[in-house]
N, C-alpha and C. Protein backbone atom coordinates (compact mmCIF):
# COMPACT_ATOMS: atom_id res chain seq x y z
N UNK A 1 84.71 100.49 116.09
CA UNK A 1 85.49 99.62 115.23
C UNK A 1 84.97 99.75 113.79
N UNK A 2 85.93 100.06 113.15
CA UNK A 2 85.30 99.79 111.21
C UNK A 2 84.86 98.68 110.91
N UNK A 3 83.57 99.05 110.13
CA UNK A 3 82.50 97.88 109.91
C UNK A 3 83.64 97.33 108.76
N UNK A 4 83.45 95.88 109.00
CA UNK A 4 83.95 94.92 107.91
C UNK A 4 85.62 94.72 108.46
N UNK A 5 85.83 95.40 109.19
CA UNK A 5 87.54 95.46 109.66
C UNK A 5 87.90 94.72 110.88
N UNK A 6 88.50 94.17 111.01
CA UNK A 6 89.15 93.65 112.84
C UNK A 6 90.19 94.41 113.00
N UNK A 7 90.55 95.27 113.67
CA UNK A 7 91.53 95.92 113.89
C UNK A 7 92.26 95.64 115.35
N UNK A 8 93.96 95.15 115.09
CA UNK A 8 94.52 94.89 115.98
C UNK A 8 95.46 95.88 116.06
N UNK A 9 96.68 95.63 116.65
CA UNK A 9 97.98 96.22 117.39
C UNK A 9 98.14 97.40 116.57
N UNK A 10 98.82 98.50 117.10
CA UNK A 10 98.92 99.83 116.56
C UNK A 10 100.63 99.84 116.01
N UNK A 11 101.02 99.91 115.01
CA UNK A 11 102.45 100.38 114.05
C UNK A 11 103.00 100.93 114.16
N UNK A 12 102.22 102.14 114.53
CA UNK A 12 103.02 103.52 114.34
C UNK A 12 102.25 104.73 114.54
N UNK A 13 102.58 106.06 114.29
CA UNK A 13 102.07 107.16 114.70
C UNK A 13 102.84 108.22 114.01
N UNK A 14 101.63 109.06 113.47
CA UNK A 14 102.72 110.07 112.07
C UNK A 14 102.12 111.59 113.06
N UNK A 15 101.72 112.87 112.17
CA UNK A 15 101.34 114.00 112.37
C UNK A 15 99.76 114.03 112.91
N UNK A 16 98.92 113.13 111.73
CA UNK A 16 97.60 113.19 111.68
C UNK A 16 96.92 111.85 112.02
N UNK A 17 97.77 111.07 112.59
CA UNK A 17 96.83 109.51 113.44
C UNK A 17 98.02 108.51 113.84
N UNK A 18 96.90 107.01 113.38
CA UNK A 18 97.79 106.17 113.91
C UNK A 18 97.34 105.03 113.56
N UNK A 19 98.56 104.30 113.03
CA UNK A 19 98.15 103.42 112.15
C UNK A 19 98.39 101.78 112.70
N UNK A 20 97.34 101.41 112.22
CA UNK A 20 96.56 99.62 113.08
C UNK A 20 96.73 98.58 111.78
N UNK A 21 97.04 97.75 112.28
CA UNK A 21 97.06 96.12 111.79
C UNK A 21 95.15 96.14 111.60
N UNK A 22 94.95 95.45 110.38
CA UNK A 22 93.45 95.00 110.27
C UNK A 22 93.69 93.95 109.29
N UNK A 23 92.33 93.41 109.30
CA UNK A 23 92.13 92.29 108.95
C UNK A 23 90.87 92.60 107.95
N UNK A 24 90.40 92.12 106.71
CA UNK A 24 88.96 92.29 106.16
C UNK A 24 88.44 91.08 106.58
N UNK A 25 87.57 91.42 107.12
CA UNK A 25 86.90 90.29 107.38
C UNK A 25 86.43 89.21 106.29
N UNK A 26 85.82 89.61 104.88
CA UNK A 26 84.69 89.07 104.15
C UNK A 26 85.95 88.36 103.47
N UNK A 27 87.22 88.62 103.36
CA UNK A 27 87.92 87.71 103.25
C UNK A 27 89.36 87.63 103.85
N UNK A 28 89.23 87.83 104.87
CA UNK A 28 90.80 87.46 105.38
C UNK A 28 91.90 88.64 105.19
N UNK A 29 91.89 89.40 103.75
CA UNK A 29 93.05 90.20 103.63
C UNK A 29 93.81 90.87 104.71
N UNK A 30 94.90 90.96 104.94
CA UNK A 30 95.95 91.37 105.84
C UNK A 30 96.13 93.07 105.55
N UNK A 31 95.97 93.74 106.39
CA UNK A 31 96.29 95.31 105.57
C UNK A 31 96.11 96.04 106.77
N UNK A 32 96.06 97.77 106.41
CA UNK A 32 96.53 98.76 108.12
C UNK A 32 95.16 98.78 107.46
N UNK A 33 95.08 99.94 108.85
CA UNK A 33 94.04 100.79 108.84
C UNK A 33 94.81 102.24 109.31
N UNK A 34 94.65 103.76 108.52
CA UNK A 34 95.64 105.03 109.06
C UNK A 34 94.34 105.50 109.57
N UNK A 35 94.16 105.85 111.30
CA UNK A 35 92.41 106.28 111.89
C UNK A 35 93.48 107.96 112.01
N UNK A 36 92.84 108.74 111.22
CA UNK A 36 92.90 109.95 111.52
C UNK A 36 91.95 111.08 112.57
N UNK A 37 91.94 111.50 113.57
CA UNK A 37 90.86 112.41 113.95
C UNK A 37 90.33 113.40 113.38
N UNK A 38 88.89 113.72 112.99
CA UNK A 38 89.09 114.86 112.12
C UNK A 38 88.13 115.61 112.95
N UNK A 39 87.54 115.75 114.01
CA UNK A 39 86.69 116.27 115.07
C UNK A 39 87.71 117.23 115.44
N UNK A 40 87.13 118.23 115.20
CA UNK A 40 88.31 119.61 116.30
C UNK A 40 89.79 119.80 115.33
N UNK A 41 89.77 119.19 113.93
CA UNK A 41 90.85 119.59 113.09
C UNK A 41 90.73 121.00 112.49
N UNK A 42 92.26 121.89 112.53
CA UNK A 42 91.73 123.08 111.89
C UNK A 42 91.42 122.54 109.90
N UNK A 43 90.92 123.41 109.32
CA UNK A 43 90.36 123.15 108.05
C UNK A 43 91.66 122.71 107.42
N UNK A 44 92.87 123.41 107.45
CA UNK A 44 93.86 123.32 106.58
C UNK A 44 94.21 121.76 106.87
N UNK A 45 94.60 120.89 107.87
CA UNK A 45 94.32 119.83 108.51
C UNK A 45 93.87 119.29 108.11
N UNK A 46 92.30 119.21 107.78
CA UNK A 46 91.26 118.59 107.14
C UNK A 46 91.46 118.56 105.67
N UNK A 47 91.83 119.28 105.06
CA UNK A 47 91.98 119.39 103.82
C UNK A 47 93.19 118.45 102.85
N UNK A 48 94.37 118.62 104.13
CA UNK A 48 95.43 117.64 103.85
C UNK A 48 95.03 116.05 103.95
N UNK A 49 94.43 116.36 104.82
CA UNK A 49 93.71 114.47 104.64
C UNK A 49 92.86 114.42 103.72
N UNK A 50 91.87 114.91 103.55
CA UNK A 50 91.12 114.54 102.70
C UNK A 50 92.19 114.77 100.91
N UNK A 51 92.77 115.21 100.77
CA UNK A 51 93.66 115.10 99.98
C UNK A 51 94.72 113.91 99.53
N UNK A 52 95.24 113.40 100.73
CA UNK A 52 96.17 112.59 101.31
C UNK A 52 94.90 111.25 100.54
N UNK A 53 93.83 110.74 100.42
CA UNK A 53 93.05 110.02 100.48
C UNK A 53 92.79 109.80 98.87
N UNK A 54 92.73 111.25 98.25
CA UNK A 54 92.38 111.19 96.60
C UNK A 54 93.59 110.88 95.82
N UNK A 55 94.72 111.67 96.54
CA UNK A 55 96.49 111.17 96.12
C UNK A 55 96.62 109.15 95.86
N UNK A 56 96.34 109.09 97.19
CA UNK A 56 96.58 107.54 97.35
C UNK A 56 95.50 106.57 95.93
N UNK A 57 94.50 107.28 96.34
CA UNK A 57 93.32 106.26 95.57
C UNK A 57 94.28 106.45 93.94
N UNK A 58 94.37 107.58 93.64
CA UNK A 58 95.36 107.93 92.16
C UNK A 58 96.68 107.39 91.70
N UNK A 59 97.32 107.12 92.76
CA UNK A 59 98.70 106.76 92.16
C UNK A 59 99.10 105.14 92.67
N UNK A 60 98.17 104.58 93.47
CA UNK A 60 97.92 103.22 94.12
C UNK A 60 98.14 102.33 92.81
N UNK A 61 97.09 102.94 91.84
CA UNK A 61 96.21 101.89 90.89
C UNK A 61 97.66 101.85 89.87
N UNK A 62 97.96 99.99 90.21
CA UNK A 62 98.95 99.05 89.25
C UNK A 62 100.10 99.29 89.74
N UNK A 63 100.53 100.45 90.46
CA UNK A 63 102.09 100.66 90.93
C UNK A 63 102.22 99.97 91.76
N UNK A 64 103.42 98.81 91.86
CA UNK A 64 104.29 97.61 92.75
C UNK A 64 104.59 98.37 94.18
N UNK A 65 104.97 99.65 93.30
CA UNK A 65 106.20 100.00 94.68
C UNK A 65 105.37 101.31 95.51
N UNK A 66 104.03 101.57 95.41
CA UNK A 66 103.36 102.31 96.16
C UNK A 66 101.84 101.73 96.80
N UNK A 67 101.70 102.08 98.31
CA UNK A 67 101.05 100.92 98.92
C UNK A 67 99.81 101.15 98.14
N UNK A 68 99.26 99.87 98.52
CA UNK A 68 97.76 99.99 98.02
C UNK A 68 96.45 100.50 98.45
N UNK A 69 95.80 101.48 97.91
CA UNK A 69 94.74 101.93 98.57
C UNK A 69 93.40 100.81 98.29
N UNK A 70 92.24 100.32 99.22
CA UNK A 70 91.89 99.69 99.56
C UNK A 70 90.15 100.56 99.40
N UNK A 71 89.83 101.50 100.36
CA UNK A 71 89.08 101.69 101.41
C UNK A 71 89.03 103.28 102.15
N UNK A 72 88.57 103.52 102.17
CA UNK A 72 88.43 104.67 103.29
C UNK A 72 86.66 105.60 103.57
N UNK A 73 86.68 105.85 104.97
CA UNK A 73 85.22 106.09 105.54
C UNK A 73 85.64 106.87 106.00
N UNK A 74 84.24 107.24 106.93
CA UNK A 74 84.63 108.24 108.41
C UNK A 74 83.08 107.05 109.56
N UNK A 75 83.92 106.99 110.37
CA UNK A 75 83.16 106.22 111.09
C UNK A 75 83.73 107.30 112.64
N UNK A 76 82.39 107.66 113.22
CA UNK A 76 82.94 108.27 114.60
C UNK A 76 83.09 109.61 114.42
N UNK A 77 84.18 110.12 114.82
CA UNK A 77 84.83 111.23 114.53
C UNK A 77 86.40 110.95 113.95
N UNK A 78 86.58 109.76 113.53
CA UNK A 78 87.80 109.67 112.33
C UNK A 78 87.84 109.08 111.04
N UNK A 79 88.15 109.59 110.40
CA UNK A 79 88.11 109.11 109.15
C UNK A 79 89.53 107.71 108.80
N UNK A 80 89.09 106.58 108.37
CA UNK A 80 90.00 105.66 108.54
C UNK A 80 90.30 105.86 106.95
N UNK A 81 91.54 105.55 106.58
CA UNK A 81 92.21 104.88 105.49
C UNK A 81 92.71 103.41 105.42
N UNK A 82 92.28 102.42 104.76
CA UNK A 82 92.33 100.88 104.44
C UNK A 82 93.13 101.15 103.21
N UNK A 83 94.46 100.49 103.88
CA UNK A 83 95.67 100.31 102.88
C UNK A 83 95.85 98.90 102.67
């Protein structure tokens, strides 16, 4: 489980994971979590996520109408995104 996260019921499911209801703990905030696997990903794979991660953090900041980036680790063998 992601430290600082409660992670409940699962949303949905894209190419590269699957995305969970969480909670921050230290205060309550309501938000996903996208748990990608990156254990046994080919590189090109890996690269799109880790991409997918610097995109978000960039175009997040002040825009209404694009979700908010939060967060992101690798705990395990997946790397989570906190939206």
């Amino acid at each position: 489980m992601p430290k600082g996260y409660e992670i409940g019921s699962a949303l949905g499911r894209g190419s590269f994971g699957v995305v969970f209801r969480a909670v921050r703990k230290a205060d309550g905030l309501a938000c996903v979590c996208k748990q990608i696997q990156v254990n046994g990903m080919q590189e090109k794979a890996r690269k799109e996520a880790e991409h997918e991660v610097k995109m978000l953090k960039r175009v997040s900041k002040g825009n209404k109408y694009i979700v908010q980036y939060i967060d992101n680790f690798i705990e395990g063998d997946s790397l989570h995104i906190i939206m």
